[in-house]
PDB file of N, CA and C in Angstrom:
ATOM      1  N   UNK A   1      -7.666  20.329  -8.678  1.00  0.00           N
ATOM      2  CA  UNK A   1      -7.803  19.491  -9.852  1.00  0.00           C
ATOM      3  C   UNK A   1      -8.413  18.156  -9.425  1.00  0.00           C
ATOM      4  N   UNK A   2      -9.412  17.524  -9.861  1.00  0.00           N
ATOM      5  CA  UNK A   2      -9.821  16.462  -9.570  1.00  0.00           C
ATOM      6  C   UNK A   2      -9.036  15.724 -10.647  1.00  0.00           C
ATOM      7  N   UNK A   3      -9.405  14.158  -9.529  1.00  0.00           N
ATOM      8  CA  UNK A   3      -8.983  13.110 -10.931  1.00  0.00           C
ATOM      9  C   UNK A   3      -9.066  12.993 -11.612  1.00  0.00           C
ATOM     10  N   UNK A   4      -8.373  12.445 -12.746  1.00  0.00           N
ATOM     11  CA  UNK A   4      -8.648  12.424 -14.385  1.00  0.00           C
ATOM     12  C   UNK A   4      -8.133  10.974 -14.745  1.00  0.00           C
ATOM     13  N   UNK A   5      -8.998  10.252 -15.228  1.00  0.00           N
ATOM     14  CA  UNK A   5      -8.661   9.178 -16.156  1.00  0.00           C
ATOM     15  C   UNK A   5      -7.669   8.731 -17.414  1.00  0.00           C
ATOM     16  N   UNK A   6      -7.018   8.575 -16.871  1.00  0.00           N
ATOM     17  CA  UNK A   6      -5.789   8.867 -18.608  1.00  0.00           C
ATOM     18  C   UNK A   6      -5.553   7.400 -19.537  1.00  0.00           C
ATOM     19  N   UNK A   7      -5.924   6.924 -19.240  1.00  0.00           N
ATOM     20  CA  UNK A   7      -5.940   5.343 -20.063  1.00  0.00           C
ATOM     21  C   UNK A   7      -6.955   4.104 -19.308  1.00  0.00           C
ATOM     22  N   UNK A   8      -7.686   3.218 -20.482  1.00  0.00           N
ATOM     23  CA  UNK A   8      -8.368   2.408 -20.263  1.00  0.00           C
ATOM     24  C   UNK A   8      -8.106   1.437 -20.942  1.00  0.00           C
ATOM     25  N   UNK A   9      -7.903  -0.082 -19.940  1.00  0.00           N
ATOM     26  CA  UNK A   9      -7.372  -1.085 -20.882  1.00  0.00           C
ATOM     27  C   UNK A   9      -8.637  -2.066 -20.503  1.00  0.00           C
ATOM     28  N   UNK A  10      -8.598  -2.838 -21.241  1.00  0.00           N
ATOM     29  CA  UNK A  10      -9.323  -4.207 -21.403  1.00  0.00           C
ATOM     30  C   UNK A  10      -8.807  -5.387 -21.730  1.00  0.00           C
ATOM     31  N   UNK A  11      -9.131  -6.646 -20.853  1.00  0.00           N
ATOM     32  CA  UNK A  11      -7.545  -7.692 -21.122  1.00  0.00           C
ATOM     33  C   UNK A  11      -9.013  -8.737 -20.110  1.00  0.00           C
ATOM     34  N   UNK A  12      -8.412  -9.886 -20.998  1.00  0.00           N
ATOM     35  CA  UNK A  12      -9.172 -11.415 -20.896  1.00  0.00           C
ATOM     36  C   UNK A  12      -8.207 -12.216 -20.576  1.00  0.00           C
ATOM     37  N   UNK A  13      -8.281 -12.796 -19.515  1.00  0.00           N
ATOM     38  CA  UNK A  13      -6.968 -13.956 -18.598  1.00  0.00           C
ATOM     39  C   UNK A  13      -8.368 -15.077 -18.522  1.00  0.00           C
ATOM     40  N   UNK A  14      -8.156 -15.583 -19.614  1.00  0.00           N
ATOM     41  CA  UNK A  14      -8.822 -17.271 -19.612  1.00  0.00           C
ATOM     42  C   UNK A  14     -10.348 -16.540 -20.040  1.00  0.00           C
ATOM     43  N   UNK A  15     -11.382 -16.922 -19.309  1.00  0.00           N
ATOM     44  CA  UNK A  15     -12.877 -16.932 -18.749  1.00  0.00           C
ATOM     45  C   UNK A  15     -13.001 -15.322 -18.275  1.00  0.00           C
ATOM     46  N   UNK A  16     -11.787 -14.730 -17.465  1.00  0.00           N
ATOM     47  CA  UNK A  16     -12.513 -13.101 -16.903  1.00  0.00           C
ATOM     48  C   UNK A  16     -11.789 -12.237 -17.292  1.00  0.00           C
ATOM     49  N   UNK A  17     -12.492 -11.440 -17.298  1.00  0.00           N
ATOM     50  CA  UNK A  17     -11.924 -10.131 -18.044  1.00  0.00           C
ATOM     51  C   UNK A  17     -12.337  -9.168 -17.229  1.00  0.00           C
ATOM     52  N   UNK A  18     -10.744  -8.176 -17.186  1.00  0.00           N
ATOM     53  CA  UNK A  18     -10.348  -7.477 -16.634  1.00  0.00           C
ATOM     54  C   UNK A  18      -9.859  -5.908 -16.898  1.00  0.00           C
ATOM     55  N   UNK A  19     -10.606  -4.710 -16.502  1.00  0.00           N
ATOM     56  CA  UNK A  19     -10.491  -3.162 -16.633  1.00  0.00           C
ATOM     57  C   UNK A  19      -9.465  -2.451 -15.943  1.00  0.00           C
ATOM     58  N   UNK A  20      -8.691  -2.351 -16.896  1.00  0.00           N
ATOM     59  CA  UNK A  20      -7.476  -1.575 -16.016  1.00  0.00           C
ATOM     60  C   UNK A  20      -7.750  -0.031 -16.356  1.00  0.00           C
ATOM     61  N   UNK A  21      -7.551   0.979 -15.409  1.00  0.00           N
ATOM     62  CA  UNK A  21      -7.597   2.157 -15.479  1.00  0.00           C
ATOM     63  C   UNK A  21      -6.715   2.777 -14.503  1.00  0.00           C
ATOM     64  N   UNK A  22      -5.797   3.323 -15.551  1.00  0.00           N
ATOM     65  CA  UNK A  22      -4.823   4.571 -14.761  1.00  0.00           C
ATOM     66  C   UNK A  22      -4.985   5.850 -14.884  1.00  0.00           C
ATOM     67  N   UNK A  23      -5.001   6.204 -13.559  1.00  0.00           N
ATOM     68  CA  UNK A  23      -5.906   7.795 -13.011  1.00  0.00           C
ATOM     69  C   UNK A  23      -4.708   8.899 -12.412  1.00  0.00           C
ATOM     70  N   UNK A  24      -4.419   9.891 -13.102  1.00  0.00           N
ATOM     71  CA  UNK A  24      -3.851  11.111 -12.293  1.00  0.00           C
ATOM     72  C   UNK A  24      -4.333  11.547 -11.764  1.00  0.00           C
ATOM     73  N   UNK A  25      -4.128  11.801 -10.170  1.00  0.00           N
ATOM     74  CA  UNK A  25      -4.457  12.277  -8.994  1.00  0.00           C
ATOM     75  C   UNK A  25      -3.628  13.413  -8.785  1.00  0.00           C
ATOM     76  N   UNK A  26      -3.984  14.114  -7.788  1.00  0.00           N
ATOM     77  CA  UNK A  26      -3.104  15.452  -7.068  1.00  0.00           C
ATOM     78  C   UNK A  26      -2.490  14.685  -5.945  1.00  0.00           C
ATOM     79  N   UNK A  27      -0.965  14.976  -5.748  1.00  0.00           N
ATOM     80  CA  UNK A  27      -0.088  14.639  -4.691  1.00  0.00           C
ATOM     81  C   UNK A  27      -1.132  14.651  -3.203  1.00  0.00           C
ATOM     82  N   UNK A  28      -0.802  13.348  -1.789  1.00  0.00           N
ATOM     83  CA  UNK A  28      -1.808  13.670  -0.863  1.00  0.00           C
ATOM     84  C   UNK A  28      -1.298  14.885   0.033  1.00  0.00           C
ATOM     85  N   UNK A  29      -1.906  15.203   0.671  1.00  0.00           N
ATOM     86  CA  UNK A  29      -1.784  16.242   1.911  1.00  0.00           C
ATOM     87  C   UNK A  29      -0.633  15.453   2.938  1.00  0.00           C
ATOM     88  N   UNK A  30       0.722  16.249   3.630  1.00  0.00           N
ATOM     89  CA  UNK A  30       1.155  15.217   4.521  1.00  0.00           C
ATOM     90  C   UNK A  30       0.434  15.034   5.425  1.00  0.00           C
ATOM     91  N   UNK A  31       0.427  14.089   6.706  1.00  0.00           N
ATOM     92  CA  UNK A  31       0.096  14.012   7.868  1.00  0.00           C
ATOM     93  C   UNK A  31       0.498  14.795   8.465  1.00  0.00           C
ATOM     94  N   UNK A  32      -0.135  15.561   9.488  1.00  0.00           N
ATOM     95  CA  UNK A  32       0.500  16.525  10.864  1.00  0.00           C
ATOM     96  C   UNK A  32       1.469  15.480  11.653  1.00  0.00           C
ATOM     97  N   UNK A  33       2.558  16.722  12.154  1.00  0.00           N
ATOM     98  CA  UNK A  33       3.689  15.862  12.760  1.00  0.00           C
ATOM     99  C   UNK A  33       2.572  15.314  14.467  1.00  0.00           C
ATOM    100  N   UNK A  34       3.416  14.229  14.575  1.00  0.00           N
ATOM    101  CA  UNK A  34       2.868  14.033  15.886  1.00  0.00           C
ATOM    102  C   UNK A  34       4.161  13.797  16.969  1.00  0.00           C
ATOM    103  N   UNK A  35       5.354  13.951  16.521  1.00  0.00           N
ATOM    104  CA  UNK A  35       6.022  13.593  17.810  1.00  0.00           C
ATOM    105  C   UNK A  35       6.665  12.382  17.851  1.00  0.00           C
ATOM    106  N   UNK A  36       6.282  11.548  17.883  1.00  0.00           N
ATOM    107  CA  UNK A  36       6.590  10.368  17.588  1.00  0.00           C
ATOM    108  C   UNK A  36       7.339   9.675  16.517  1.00  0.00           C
ATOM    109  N   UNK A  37       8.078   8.643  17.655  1.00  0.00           N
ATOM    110  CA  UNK A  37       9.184   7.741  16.644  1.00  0.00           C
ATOM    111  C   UNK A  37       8.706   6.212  17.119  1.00  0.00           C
ATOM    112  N   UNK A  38       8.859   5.051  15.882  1.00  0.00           N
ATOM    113  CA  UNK A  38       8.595   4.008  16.044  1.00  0.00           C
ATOM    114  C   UNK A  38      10.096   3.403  15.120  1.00  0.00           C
ATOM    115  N   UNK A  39      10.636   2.014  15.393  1.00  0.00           N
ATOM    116  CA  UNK A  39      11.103   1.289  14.684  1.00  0.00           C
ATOM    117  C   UNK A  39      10.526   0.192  14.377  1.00  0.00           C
ATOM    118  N   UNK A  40      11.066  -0.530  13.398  1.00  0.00           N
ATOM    119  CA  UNK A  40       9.825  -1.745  12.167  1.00  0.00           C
ATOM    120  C   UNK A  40      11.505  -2.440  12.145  1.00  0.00           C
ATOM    121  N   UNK A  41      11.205  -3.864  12.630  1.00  0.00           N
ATOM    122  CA  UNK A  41      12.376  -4.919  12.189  1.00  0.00           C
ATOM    123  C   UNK A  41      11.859  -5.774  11.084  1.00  0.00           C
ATOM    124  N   UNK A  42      11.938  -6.167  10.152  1.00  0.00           N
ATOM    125  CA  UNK A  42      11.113  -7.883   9.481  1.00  0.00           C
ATOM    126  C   UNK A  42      12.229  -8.812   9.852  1.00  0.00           C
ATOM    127  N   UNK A  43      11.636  -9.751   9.743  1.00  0.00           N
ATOM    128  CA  UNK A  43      12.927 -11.019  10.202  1.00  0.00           C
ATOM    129  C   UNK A  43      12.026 -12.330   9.484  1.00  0.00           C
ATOM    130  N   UNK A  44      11.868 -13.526   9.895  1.00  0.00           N
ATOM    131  CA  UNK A  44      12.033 -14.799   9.141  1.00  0.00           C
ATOM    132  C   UNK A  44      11.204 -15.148  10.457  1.00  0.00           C
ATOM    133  N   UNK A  45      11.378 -15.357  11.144  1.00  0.00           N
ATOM    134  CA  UNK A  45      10.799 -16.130  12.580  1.00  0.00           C
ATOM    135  C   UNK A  45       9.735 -15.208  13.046  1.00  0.00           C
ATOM    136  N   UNK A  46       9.414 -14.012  12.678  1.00  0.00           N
ATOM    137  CA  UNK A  46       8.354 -12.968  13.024  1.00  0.00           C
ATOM    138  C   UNK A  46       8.811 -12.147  12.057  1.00  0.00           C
ATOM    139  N   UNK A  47       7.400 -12.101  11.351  1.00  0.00           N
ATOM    140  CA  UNK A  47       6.871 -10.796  10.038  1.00  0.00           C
ATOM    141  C   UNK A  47       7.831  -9.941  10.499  1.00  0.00           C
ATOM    142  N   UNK A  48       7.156  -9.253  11.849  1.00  0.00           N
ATOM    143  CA  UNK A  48       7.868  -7.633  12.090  1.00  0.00           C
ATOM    144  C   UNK A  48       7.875  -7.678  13.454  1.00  0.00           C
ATOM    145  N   UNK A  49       8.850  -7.061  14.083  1.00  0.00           N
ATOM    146  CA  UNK A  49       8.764  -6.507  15.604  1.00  0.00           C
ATOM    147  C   UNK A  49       8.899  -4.883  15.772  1.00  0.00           C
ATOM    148  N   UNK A  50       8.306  -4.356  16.354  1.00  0.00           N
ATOM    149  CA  UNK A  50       8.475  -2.627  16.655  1.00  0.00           C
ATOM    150  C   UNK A  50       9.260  -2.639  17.734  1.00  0.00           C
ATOM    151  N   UNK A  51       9.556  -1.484  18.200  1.00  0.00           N
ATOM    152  CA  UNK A  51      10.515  -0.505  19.323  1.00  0.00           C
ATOM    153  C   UNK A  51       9.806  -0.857  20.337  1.00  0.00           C
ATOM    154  N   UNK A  52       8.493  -0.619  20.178  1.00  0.00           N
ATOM    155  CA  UNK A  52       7.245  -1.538  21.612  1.00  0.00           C
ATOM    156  C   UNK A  52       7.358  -2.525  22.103  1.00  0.00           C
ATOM    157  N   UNK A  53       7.905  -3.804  21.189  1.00  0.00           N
ATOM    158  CA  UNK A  53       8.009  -4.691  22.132  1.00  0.00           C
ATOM    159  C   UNK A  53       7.116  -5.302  21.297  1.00  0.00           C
ATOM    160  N   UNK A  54       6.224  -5.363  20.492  1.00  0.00           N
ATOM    161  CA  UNK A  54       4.945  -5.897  19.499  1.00  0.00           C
ATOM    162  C   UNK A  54       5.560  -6.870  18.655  1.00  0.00           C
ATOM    163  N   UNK A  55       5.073  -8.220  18.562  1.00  0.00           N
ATOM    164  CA  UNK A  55       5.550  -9.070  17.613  1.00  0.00           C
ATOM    165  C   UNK A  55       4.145  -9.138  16.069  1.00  0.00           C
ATOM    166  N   UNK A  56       4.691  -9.537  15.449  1.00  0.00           N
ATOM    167  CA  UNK A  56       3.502  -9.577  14.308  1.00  0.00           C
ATOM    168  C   UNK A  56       4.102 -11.243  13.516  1.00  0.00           C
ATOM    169  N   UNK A  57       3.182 -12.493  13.966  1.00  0.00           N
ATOM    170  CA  UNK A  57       3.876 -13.293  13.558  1.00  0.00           C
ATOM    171  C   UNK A  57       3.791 -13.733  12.017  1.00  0.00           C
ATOM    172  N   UNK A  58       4.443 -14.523  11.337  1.00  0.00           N
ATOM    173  CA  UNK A  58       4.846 -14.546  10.239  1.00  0.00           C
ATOM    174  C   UNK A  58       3.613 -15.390   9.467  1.00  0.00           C
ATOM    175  N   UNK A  59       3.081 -14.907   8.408  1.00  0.00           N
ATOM    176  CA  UNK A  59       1.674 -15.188   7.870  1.00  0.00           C
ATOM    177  C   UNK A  59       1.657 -16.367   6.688  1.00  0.00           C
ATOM    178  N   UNK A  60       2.287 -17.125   7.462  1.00  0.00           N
ATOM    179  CA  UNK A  60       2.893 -18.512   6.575  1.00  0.00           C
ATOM    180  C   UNK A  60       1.824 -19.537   6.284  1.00  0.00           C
TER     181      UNK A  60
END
């Protein structure tokens, strides 16, 4: 089944105007397993840290 378009809106915020369209899709394919495990922390002092050891700092 390909996509299908099921509603079209049209909407003006000031000066631009804006096309909303909501589309039914077919569920995705999963990913193949790979084996692998990761953990994801968020915190306040760093976005996120993983199980790696990887910091991701906070996008303030």
């Amino acid at each position: 089944m390909a996509d299908r378009v099921r509603t079209v809106s049209v909407k003006r915020e000031g000066r631009k105007w804006f096309v909303v369209l909501t589309v039914e899709q077919d569920p995705p394919e999963p990913l193949p397993a790979t084996g692998s495990v990761v953990g994801i922390d968020l915190g306040i002092a760093n976005f996120l840290a993983d199980s790696g050891g990887k910091f991701v700092p906070n996008p303030r």
